[in-house]
PDB file of N, CA and C in Angstrom:
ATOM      1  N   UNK A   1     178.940 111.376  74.541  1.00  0.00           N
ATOM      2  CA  UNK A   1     178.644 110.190  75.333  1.00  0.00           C
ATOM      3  C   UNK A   1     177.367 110.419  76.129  1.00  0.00           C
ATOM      4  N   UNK A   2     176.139 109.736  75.630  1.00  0.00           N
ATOM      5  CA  UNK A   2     175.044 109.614  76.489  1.00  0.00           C
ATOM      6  C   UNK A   2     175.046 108.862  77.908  1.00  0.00           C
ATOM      7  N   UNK A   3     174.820 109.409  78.859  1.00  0.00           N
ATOM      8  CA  UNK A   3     174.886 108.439  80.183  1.00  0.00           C
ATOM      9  C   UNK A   3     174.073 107.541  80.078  1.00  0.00           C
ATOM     10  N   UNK A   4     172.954 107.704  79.805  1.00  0.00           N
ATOM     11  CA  UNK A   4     171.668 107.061  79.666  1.00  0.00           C
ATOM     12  C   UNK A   4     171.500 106.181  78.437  1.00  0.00           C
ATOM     13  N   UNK A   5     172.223 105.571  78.062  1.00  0.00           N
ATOM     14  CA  UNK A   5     172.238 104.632  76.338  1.00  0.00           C
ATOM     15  C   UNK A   5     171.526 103.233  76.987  1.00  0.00           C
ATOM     16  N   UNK A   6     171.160 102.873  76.033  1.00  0.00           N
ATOM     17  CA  UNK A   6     170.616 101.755  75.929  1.00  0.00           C
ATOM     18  C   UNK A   6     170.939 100.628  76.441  1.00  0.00           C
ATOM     19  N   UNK A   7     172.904 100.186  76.102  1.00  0.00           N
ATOM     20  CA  UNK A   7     173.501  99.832  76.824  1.00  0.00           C
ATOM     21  C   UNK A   7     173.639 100.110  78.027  1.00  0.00           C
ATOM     22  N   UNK A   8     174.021 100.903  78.653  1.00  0.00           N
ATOM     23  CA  UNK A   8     174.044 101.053  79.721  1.00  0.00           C
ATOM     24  C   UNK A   8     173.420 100.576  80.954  1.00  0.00           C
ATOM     25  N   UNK A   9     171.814 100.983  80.322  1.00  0.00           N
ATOM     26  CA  UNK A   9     170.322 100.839  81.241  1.00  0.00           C
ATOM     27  C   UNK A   9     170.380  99.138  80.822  1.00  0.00           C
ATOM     28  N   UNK A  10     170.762  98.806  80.162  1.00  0.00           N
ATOM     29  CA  UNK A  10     171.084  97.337  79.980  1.00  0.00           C
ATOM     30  C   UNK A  10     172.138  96.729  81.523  1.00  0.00           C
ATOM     31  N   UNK A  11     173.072  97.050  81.334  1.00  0.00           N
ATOM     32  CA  UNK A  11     174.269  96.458  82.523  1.00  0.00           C
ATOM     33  C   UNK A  11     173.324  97.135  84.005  1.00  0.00           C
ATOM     34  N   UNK A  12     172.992  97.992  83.612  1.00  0.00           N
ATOM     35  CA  UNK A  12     172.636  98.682  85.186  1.00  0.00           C
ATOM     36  C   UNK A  12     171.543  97.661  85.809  1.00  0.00           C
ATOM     37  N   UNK A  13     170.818  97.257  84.848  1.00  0.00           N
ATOM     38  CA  UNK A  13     169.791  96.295  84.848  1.00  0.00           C
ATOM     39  C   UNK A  13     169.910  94.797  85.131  1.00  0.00           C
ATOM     40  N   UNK A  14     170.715  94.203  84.442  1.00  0.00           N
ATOM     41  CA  UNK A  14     171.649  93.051  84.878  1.00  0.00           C
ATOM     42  C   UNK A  14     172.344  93.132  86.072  1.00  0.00           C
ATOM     43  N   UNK A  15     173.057  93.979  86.601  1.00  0.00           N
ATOM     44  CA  UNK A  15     173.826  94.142  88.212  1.00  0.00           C
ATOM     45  C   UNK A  15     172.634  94.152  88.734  1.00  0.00           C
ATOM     46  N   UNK A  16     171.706  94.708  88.848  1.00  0.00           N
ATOM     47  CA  UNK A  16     170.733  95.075  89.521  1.00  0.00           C
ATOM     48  C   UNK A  16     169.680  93.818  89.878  1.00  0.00           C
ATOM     49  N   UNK A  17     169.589  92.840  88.948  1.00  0.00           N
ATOM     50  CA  UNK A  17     168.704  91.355  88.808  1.00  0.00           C
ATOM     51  C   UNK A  17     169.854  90.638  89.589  1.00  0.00           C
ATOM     52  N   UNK A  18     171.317  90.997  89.082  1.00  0.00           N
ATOM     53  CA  UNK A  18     171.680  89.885  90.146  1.00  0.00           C
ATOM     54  C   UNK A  18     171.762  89.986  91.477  1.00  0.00           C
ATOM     55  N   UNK A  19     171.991  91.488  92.073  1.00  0.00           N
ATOM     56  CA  UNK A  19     172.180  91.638  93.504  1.00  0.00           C
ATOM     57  C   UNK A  19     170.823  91.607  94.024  1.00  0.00           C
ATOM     58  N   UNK A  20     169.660  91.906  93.557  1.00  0.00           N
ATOM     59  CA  UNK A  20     168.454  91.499  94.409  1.00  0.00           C
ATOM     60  C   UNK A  20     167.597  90.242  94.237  1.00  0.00           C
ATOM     61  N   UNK A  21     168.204  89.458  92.590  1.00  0.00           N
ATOM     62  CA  UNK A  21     167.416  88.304  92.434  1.00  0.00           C
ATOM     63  C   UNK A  21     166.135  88.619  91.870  1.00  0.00           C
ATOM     64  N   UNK A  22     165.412  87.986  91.236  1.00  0.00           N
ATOM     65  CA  UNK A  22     164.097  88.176  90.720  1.00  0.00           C
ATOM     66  C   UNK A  22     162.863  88.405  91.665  1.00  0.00           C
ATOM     67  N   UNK A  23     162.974  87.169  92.611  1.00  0.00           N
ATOM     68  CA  UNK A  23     162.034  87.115  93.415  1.00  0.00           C
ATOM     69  C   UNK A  23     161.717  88.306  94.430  1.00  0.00           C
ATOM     70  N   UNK A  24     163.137  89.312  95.062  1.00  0.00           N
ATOM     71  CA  UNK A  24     163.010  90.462  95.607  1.00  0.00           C
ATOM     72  C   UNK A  24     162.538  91.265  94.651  1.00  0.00           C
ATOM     73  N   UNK A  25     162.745  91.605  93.540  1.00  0.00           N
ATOM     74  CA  UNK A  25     162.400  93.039  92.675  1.00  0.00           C
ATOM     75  C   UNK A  25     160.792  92.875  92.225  1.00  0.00           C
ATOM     76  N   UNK A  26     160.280  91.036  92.234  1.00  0.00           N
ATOM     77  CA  UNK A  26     159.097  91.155  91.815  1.00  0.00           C
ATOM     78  C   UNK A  26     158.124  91.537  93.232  1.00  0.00           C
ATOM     79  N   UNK A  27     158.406  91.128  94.621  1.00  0.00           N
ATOM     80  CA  UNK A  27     158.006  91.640  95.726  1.00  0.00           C
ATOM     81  C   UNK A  27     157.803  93.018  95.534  1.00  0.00           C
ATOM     82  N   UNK A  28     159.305  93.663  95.105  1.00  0.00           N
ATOM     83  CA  UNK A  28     159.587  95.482  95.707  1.00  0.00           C
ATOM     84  C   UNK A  28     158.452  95.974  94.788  1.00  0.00           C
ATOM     85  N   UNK A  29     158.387  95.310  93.699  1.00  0.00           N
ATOM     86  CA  UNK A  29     157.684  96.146  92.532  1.00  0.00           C
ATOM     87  C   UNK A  29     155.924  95.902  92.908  1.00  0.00           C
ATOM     88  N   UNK A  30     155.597  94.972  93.066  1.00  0.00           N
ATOM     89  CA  UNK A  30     153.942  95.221  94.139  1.00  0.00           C
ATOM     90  C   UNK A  30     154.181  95.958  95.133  1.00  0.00           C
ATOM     91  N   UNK A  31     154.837  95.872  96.038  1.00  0.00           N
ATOM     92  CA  UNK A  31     154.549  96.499  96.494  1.00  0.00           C
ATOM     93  C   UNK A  31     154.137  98.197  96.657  1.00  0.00           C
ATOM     94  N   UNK A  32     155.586  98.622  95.481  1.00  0.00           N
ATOM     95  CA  UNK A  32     155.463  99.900  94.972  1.00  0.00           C
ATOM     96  C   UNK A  32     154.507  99.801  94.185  1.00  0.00           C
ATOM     97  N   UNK A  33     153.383  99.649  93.453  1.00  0.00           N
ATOM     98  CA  UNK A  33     152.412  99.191  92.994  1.00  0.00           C
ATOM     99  C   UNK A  33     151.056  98.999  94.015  1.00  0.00           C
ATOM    100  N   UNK A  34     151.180  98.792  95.291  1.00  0.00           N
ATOM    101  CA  UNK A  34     150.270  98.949  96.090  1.00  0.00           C
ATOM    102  C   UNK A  34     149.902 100.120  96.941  1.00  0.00           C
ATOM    103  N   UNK A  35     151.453 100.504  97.079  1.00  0.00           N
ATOM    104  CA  UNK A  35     151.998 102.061  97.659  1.00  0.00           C
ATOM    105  C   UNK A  35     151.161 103.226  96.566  1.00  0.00           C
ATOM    106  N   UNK A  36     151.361 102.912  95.468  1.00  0.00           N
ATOM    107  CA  UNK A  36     151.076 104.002  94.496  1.00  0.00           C
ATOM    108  C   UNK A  36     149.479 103.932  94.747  1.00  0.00           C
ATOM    109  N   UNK A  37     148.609 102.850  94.495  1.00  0.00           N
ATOM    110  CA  UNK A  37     147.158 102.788  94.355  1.00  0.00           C
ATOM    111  C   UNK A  37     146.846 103.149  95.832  1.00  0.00           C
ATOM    112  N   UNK A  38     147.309 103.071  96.962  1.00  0.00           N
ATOM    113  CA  UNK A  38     146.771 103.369  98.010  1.00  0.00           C
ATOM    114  C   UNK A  38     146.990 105.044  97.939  1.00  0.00           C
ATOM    115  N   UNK A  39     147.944 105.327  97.702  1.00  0.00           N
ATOM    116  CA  UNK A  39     148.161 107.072  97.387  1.00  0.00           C
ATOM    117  C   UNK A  39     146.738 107.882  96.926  1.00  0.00           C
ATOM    118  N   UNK A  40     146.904 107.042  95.465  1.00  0.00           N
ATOM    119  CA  UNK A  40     145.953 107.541  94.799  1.00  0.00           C
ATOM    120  C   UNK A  40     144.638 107.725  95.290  1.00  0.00           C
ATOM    121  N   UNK A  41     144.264 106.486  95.970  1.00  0.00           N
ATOM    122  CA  UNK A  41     142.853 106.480  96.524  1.00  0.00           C
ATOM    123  C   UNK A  41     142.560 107.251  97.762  1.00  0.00           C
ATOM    124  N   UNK A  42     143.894 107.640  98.378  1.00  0.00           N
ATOM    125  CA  UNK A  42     143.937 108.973  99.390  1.00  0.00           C
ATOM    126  C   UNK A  42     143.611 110.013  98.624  1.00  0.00           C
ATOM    127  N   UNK A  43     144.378 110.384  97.725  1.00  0.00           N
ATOM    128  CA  UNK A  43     143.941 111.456  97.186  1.00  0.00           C
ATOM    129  C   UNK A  43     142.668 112.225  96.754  1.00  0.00           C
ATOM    130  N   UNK A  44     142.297 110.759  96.075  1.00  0.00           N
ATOM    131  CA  UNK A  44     140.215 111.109  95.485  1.00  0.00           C
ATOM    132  C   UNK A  44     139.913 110.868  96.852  1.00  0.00           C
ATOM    133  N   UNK A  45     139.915 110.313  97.909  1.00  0.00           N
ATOM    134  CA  UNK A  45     139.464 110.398  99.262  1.00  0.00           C
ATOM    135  C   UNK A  45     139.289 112.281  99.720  1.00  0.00           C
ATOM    136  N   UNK A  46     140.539 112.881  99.516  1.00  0.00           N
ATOM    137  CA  UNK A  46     140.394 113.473 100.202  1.00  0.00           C
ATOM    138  C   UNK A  46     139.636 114.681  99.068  1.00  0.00           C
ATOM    139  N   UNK A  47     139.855 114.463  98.047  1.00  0.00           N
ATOM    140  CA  UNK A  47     139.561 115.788  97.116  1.00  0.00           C
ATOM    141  C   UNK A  47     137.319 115.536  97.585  1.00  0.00           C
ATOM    142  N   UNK A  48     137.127 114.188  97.276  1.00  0.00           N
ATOM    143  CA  UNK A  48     135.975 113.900  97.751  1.00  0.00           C
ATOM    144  C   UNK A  48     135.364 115.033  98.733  1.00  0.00           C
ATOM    145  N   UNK A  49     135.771 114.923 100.279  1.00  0.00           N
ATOM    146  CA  UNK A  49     135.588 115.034 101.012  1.00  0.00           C
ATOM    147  C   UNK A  49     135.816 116.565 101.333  1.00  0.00           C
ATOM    148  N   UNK A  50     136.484 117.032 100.339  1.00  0.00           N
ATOM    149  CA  UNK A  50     136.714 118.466 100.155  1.00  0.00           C
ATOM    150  C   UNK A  50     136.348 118.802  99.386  1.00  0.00           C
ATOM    151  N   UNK A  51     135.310 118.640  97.922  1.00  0.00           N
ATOM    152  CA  UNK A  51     134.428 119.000  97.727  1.00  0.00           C
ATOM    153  C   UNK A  51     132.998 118.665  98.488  1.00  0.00           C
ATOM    154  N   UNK A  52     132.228 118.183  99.384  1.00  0.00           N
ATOM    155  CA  UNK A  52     131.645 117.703 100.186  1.00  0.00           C
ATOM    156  C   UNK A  52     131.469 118.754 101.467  1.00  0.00           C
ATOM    157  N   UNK A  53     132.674 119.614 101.128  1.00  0.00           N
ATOM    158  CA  UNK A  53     133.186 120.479 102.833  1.00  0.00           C
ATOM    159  C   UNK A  53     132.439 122.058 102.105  1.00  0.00           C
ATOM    160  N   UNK A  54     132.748 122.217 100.613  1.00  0.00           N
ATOM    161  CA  UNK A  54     132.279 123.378  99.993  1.00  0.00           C
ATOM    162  C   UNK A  54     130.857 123.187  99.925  1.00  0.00           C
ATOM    163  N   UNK A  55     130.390 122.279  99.678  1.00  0.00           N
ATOM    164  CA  UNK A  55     128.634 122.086  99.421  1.00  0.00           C
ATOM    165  C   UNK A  55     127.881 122.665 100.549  1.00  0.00           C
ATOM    166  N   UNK A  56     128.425 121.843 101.627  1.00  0.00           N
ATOM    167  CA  UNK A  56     127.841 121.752 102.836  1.00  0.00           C
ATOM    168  C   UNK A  56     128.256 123.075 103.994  1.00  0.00           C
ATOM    169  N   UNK A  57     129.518 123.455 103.796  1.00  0.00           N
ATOM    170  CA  UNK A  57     130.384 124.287 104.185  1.00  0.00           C
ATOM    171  C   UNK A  57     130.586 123.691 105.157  1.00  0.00           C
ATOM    172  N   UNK A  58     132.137 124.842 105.988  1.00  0.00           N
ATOM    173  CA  UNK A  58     132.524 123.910 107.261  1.00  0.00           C
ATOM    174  C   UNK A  58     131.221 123.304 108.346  1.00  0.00           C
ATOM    175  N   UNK A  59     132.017 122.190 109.378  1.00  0.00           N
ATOM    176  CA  UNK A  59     130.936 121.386 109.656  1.00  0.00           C
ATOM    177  C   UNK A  59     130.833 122.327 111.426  1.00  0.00           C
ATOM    178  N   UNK A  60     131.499 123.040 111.842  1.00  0.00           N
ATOM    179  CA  UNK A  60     130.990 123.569 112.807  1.00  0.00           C
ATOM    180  C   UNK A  60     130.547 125.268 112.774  1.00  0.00           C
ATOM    181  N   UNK A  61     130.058 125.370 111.132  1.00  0.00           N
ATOM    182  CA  UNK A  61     128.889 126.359 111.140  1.00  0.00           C
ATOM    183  C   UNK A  61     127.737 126.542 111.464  1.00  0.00           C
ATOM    184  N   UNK A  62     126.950 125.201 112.016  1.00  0.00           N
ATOM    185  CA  UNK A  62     125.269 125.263 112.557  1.00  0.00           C
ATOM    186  C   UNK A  62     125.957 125.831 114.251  1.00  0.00           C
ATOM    187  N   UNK A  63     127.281 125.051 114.665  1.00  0.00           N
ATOM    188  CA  UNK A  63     127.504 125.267 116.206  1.00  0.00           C
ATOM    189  C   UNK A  63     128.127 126.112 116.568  1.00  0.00           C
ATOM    190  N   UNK A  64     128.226 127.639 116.908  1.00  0.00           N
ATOM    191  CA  UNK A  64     129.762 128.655 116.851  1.00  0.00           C
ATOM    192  C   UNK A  64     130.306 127.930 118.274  1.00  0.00           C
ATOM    193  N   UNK A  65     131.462 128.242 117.838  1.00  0.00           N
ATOM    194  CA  UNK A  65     132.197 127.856 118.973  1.00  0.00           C
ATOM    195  C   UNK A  65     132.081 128.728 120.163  1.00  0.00           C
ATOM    196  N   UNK A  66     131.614 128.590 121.622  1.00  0.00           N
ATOM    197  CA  UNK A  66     131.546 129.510 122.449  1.00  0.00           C
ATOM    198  C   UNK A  66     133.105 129.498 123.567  1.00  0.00           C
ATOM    199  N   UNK A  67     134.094 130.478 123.961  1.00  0.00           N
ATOM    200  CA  UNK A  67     134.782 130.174 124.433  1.00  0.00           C
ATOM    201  C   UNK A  67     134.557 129.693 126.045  1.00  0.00           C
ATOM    202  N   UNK A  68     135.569 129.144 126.260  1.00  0.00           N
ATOM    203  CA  UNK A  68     135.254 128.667 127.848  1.00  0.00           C
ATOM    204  C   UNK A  68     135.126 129.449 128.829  1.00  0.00           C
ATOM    205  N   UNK A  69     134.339 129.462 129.631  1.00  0.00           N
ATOM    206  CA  UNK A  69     134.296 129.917 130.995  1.00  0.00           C
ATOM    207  C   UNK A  69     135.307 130.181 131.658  1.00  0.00           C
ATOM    208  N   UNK A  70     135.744 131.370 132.482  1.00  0.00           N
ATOM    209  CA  UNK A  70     137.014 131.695 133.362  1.00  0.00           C
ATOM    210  C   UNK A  70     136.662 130.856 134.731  1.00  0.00           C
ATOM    211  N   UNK A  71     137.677 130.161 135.098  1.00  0.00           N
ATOM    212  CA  UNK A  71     137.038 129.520 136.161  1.00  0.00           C
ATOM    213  C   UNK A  71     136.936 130.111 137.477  1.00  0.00           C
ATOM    214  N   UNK A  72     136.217 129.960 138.307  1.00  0.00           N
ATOM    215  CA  UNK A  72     136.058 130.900 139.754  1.00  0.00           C
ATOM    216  C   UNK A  72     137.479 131.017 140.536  1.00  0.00           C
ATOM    217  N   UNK A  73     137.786 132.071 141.057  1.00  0.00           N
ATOM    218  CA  UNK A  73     138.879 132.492 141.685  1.00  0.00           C
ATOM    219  C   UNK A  73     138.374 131.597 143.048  1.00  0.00           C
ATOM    220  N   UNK A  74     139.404 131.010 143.776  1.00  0.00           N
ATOM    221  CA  UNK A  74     139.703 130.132 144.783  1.00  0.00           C
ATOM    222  C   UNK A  74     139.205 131.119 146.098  1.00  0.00           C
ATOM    223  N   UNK A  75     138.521 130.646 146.763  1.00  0.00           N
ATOM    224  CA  UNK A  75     138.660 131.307 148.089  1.00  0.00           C
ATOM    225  C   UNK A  75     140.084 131.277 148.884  1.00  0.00           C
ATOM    226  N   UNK A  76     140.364 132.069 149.585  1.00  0.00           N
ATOM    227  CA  UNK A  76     141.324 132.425 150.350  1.00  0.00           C
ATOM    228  C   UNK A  76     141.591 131.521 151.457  1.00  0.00           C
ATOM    229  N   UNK A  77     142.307 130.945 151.656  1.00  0.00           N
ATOM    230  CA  UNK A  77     142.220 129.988 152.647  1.00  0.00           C
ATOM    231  C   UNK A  77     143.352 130.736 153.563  1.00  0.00           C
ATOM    232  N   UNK A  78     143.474 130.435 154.724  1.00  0.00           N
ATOM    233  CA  UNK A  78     143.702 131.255 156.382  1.00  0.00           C
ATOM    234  C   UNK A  78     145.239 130.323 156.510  1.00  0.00           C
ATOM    235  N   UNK A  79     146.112 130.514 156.741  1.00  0.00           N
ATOM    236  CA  UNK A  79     147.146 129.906 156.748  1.00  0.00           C
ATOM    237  C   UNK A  79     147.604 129.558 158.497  1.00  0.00           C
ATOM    238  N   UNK A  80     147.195 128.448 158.835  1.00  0.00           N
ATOM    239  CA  UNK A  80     147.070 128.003 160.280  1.00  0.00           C
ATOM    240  C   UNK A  80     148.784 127.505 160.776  1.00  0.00           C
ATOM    241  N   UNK A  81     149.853 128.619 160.176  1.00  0.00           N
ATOM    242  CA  UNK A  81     150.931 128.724 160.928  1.00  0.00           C
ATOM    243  C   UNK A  81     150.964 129.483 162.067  1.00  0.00           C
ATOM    244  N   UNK A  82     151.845 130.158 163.043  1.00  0.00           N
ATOM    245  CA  UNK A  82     152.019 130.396 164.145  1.00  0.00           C
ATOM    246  C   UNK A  82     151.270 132.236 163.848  1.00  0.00           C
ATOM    247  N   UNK A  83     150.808 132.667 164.658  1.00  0.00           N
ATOM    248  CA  UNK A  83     150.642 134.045 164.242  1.00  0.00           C
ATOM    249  C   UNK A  83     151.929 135.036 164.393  1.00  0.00           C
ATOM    250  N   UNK A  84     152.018 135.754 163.698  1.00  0.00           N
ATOM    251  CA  UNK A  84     152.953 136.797 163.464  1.00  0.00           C
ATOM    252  C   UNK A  84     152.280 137.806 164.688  1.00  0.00           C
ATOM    253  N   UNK A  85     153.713 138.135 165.726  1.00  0.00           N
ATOM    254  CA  UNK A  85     153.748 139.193 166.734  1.00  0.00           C
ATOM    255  C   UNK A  85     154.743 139.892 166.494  1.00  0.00           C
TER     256      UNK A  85
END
């Protein structure tokens, strides 16, 4: 017994047209169809842009990064409570 017969993908297909109707599955299916082409065009986006990164090499190699400055230690300030006797 094949799960997957012909029949089968037949009934699965029919339940399936009637509980969402035509008009939902032809929506779901652009849309998954818009989902996919936007993917794609991320993808050559990014492969682009990463070959672009090897040519040129990374982009903060003309600038090294210098780390930050320690900032100045606070002067001491005099604590104008009562004096200690």
């Amino acid at each position: 017994m094949d799960l997957f017969a012909p029949k089968h993908l037949l009934i699965i297909l029919v339940v399936v047209l009637l509980v969402f109707g035509t008009k939902k599955l032809r929506t779901l299916g652009s849309d998954l169809g818009s989902a996919v082409r936007g993917f794609k065009k991320a993808m050559n986006d990014g492969e682009g842009e990463e070959q672009a990164k090897q040519v040129t090499g990374p982009a903060d190699a003309e600038f090294p990064e210098v780390a930050p400055k320690a900032p100045a230690a606070a002067p001491a300030t005099e604590s104008k409570s009562a004096p200690h006797a």
